[in-house]
N, C-alpha and C. Protein backbone atom coordinates (compact mmCIF):
# COMPACT_ATOMS: atom_id res chain seq x y z
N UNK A 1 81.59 88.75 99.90
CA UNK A 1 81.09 89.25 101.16
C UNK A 1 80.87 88.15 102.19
N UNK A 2 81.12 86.71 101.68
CA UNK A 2 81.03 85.94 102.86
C UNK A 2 81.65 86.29 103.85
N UNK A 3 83.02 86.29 104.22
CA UNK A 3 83.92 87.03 105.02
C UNK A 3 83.29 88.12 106.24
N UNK A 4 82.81 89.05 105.26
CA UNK A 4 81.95 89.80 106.01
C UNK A 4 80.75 89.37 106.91
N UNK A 5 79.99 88.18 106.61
CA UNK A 5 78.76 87.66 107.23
C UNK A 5 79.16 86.90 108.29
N UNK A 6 80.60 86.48 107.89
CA UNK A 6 80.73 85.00 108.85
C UNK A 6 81.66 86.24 109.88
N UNK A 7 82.05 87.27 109.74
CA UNK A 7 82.73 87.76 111.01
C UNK A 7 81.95 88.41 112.06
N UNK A 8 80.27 89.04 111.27
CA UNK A 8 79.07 89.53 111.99
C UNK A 8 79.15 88.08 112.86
N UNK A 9 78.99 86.75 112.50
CA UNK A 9 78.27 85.79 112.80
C UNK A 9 79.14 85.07 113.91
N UNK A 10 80.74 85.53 113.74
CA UNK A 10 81.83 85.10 114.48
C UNK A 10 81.64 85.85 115.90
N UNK A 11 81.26 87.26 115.70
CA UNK A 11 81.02 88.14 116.98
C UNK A 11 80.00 87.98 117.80
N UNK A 12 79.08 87.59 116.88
CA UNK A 12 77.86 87.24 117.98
C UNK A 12 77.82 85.78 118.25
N UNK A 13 78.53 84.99 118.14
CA UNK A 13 78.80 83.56 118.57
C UNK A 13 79.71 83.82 119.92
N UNK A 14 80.77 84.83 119.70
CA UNK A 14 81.64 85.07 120.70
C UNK A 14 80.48 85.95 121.96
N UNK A 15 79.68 86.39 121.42
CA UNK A 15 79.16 87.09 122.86
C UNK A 15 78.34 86.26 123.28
N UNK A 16 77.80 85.49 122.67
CA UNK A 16 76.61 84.71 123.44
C UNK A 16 77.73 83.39 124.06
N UNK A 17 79.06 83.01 123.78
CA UNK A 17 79.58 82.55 124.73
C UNK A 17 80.40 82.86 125.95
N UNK A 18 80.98 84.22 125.56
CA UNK A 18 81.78 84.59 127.00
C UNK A 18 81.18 85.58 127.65
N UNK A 19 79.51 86.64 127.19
CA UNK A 19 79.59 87.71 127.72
C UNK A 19 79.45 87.54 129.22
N UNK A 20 79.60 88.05 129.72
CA UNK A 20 79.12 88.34 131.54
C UNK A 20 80.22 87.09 132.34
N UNK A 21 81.26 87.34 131.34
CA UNK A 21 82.77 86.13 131.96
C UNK A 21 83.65 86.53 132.23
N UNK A 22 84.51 86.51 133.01
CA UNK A 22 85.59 86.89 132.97
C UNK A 22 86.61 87.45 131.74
N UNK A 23 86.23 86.49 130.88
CA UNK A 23 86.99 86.10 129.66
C UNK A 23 86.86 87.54 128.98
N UNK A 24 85.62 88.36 129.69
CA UNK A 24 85.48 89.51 128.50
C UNK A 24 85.70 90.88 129.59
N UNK A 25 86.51 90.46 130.73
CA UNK A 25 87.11 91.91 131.80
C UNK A 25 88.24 92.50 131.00
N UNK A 26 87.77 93.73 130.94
CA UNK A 26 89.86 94.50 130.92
C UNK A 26 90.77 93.98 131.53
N UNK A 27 91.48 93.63 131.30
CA UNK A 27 92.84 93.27 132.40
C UNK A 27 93.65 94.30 131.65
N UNK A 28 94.62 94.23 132.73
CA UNK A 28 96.06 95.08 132.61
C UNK A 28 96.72 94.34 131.74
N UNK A 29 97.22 95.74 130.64
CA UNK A 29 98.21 95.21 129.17
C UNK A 29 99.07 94.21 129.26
N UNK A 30 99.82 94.45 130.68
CA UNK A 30 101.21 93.19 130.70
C UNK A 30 100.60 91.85 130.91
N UNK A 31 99.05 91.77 131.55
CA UNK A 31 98.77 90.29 131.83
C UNK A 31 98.07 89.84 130.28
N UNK A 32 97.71 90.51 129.54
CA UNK A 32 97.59 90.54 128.09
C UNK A 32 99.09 89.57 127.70
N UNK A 33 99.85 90.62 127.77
CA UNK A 33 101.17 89.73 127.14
C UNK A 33 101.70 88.34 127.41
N UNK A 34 101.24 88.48 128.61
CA UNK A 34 101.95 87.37 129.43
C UNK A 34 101.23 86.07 128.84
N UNK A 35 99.99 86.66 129.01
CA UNK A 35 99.03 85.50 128.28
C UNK A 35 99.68 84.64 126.74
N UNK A 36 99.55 85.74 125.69
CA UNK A 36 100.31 85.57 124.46
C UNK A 36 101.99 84.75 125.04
N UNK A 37 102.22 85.52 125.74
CA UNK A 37 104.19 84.45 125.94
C UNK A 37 103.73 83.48 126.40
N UNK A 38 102.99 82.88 127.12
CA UNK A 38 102.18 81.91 127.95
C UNK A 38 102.34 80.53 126.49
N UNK A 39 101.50 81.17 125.91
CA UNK A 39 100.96 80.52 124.87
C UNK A 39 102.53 80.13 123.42
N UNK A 40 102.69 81.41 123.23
CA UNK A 40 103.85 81.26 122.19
C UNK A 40 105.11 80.33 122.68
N UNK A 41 105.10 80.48 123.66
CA UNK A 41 106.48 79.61 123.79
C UNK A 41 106.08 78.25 124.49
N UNK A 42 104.85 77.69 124.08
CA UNK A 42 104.67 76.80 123.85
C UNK A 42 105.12 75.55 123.46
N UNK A 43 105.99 74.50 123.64
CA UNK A 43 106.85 73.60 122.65
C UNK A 43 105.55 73.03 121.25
N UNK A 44 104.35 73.58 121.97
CA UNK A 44 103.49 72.97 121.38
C UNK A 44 102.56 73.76 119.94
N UNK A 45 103.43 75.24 120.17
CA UNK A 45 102.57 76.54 119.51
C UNK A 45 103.41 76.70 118.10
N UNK A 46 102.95 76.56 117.17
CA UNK A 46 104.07 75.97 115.93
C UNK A 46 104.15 77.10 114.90
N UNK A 47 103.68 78.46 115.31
CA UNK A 47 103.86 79.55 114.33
C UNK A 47 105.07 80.58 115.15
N UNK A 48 105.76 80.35 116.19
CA UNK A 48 107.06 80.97 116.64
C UNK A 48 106.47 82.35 117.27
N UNK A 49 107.43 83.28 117.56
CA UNK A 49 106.79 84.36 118.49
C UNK A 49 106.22 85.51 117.56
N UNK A 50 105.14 86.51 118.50
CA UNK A 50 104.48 87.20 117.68
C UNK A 50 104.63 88.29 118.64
N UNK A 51 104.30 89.65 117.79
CA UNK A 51 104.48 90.80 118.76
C UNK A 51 102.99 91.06 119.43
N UNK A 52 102.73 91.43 120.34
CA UNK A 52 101.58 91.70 121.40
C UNK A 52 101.71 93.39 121.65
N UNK A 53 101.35 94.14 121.18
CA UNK A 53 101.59 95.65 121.44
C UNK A 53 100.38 96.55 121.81
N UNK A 54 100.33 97.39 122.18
CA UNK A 54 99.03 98.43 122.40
C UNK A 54 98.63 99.33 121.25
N UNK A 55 97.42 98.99 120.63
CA UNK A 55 96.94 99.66 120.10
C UNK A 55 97.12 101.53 119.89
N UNK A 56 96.93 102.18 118.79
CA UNK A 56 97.17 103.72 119.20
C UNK A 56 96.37 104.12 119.44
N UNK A 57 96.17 105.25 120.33
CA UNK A 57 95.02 105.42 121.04
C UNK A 57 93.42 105.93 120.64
N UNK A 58 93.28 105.96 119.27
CA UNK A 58 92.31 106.84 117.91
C UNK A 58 92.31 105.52 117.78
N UNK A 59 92.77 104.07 117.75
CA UNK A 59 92.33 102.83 116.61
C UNK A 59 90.79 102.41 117.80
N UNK A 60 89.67 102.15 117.09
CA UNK A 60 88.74 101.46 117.49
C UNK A 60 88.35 100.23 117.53
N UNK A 61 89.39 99.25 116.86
CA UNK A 61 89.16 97.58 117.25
C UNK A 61 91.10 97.53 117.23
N UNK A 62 90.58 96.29 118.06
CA UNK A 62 91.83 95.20 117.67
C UNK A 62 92.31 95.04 116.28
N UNK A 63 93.63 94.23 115.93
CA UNK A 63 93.70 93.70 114.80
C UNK A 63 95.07 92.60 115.17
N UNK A 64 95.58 92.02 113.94
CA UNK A 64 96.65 91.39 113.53
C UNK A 64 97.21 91.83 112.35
N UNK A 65 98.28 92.28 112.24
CA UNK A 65 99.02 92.54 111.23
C UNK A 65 100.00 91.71 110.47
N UNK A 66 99.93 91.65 109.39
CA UNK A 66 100.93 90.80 109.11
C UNK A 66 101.97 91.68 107.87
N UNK A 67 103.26 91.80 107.96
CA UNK A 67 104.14 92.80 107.22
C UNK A 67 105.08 91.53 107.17
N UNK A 68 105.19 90.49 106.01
CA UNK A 68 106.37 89.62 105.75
C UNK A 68 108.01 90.80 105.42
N UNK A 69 108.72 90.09 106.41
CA UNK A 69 109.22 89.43 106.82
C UNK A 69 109.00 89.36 108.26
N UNK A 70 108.67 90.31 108.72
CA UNK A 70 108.42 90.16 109.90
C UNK A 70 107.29 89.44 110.85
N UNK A 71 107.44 89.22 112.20
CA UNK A 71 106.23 88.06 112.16
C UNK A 71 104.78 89.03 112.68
N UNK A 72 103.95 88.39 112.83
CA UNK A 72 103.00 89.03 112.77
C UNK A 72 102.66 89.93 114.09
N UNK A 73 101.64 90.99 113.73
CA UNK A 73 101.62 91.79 115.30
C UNK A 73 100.19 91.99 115.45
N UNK A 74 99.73 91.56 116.77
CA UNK A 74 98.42 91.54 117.25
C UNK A 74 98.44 92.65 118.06
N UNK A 75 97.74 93.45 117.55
CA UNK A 75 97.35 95.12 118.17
C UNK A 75 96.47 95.25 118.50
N UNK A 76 96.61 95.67 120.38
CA UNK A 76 95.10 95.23 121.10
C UNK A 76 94.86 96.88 121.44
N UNK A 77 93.76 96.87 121.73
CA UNK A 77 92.68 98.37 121.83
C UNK A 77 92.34 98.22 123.36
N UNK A 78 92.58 99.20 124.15
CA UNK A 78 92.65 99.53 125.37
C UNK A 78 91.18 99.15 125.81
N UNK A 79 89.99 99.67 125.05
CA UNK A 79 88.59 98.83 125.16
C UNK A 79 88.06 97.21 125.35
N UNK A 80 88.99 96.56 124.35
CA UNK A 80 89.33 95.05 124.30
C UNK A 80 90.34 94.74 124.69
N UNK A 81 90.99 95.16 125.67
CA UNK A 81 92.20 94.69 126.25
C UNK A 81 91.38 93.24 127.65
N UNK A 82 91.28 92.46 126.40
CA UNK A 82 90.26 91.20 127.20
C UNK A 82 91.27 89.95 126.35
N UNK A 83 91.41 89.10 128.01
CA UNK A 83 91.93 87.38 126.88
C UNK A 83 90.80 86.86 125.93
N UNK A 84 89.62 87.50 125.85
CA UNK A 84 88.51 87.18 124.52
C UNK A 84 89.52 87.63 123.23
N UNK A 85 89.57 89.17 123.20
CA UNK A 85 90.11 89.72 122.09
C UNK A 85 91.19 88.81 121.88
N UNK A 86 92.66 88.56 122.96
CA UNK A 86 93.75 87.74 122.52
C UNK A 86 93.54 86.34 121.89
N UNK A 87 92.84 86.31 122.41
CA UNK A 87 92.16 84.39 121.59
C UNK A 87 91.88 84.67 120.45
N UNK A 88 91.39 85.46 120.21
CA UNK A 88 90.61 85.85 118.71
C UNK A 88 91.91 86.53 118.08
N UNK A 89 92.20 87.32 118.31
CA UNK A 89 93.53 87.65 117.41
C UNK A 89 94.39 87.01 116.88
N UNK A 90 94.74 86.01 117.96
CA UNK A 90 95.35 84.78 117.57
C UNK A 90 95.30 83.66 117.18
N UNK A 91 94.32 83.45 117.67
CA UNK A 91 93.43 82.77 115.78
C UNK A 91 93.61 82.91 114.68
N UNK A 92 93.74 84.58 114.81
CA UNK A 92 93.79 84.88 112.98
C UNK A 92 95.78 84.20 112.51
N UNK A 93 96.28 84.50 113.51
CA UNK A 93 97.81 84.17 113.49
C UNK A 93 97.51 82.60 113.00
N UNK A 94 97.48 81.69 114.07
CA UNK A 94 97.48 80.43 114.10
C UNK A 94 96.37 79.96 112.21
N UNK A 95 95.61 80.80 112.13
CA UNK A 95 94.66 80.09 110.92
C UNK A 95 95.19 80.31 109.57
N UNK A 96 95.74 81.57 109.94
CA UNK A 96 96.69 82.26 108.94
C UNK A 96 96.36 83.78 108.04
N UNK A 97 96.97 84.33 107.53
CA UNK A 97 96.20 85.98 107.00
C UNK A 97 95.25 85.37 105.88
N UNK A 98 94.49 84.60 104.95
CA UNK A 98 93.74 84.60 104.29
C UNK A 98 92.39 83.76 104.89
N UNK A 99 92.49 83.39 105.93
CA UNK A 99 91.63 82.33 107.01
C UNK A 99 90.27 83.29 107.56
N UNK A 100 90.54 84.83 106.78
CA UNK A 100 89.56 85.70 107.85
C UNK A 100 88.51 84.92 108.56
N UNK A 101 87.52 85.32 108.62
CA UNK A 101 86.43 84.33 109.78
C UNK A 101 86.02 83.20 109.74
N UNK A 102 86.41 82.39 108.68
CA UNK A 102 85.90 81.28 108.06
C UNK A 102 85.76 79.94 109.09
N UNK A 103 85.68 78.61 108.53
CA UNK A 103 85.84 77.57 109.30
C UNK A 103 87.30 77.15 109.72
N UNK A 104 88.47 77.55 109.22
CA UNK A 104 89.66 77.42 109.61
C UNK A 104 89.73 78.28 110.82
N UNK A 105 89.58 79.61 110.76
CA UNK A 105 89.95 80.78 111.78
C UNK A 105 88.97 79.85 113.25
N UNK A 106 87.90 79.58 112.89
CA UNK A 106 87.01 78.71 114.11
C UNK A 106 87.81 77.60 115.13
N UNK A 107 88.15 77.09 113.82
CA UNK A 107 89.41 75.63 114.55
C UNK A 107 90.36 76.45 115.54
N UNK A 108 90.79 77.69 114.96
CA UNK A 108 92.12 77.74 115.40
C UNK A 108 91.55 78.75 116.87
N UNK A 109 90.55 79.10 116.62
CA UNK A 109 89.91 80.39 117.88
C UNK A 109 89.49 79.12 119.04
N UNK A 110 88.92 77.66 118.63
CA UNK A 110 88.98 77.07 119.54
C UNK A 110 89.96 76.35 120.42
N UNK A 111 91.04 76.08 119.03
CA UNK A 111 92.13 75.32 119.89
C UNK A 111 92.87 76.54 121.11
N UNK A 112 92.86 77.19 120.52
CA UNK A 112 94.01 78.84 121.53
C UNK A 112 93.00 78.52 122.69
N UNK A 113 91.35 79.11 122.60
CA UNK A 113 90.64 79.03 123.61
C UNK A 113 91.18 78.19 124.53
N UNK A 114 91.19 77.02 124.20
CA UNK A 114 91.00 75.56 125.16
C UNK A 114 92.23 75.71 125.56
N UNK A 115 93.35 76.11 124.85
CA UNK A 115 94.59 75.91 125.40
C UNK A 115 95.13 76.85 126.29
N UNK A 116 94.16 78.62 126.38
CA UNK A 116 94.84 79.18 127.26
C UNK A 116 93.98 79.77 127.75
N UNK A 117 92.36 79.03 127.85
CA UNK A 117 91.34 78.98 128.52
C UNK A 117 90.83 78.46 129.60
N UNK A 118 91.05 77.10 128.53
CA UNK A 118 90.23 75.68 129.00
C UNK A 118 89.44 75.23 128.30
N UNK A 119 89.43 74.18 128.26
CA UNK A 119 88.11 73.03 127.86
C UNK A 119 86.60 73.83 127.99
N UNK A 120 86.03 74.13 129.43
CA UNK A 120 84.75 74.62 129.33
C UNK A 120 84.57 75.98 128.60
N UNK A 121 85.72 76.64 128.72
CA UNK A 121 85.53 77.88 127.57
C UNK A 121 85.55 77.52 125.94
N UNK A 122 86.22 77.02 125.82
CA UNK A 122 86.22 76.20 124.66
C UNK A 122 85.14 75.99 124.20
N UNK A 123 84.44 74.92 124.95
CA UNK A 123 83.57 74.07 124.74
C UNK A 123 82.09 75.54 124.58
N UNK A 124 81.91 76.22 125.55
CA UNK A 124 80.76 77.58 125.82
C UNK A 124 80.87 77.68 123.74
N UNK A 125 82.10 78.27 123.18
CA UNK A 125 82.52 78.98 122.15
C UNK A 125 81.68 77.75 120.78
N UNK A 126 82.44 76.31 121.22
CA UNK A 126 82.13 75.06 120.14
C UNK A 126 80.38 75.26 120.78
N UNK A 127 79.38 75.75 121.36
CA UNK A 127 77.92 75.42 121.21
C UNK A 127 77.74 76.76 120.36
N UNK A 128 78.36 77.81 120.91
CA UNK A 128 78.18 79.17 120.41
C UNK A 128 78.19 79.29 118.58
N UNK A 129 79.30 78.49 118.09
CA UNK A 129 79.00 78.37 116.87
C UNK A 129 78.37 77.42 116.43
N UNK A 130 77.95 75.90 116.98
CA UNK A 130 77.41 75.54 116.28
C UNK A 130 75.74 75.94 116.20
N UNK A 131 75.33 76.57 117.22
CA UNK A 131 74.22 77.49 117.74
C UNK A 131 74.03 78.52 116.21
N UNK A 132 74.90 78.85 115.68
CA UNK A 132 74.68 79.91 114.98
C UNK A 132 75.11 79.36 113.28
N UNK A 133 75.03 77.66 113.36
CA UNK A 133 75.57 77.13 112.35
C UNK A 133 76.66 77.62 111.43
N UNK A 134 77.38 77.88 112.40
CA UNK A 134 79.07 77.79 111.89
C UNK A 134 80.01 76.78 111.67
N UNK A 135 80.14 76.32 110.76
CA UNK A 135 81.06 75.13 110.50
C UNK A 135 82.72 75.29 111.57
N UNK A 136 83.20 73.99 111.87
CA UNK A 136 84.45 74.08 111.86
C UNK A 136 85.18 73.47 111.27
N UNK A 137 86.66 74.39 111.24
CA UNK A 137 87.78 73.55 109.84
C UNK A 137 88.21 72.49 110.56
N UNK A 138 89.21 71.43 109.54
CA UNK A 138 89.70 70.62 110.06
C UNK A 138 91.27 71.31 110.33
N UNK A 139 91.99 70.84 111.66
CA UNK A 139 93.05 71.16 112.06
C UNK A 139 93.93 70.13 111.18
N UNK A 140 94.90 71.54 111.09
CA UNK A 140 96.03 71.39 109.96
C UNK A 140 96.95 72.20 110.52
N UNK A 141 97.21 71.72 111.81
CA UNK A 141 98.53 72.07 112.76
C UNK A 141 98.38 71.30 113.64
N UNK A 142 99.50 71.14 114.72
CA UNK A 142 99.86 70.43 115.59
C UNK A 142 98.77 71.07 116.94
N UNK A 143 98.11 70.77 117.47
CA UNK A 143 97.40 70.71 118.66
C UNK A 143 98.40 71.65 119.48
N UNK A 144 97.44 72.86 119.69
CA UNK A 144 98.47 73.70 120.72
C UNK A 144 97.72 73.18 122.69
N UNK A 145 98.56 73.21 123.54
CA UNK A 145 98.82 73.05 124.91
C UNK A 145 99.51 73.78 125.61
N UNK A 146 99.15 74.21 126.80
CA UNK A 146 100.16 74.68 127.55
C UNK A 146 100.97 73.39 128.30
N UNK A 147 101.20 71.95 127.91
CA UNK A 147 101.66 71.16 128.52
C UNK A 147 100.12 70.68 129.40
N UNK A 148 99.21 70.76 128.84
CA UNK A 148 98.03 70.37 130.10
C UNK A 148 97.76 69.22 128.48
N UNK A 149 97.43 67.83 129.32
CA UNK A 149 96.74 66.80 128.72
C UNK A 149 95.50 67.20 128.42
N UNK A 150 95.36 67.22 126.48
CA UNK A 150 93.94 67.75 126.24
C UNK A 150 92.91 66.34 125.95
């Protein structure tokens, strides 16, 4: 049940850093995507492209799917159709399917942050967990960028 504690503990780290932000508005689905292509085609984003699709309209959260062979699909919910939710989804991509909330999934929810955030969002998220004594993993991928000197 750790899993379970650290994802209670992952959510309320995430609200006490982005609520009342931008970071947590609806935007329109395609600027959702754009965000994700933003990011994936990255020279710097080292897990290759992922599908970005709309949730069905009965699902009540987000998710990431993963069905090998195919690559993975982050299914966003018209409620969380927020670049919060895409950061976090893609986290789970970048940390990997057994990474659920842990200190790896943290690394990887901050690097995406910073990289298709920024630094001060980033940074809001790195007090947010350590606020709530959440460890972070050590990175065991290549530093993602949109080409911005981190």
């Amino acid at each position: 049940m750790a899993i379970d504690r650290e994802r209670a503990q992952v959510y309320a780290a995430e609200h006490a850093a982005f609520a009342g932000t931008t970071i947590e508005e609806i935007i329109p689905f395609p600027e959702v995507v754009a965000a994700a292509d933003r990011l994936t085609s990255s020279s710097t984003w080292p897990m290759g492209r992922i599908k970005v699709v709309a949730a069905r309209s009965d699902a009540s959260t987000s998710t990431t799917v993963w069905r090998p062979p195919d690559p993975p699909t982050v299914r966003i919910t018209r409620p969380q159709q927020t670049l919060g939710t895409l950061v976090h989804e893609m986290a789970h991509v970048l940390a990997g399917r057994d990474a659920g909330h842990g200190a790896q999934f943290r690394r990887a929810h901050l690097d995406i942050t910073s990289a298709l955030l920024g630094d001060d969002a980033a940074g809001w998220l790195d007090e947010a967990y350590r606020a709530h004594r959440l460890d972070i993993g050590e990175r065991c991928w290549p530093r993602c960028t949109l080409g911005i000197a981190l």
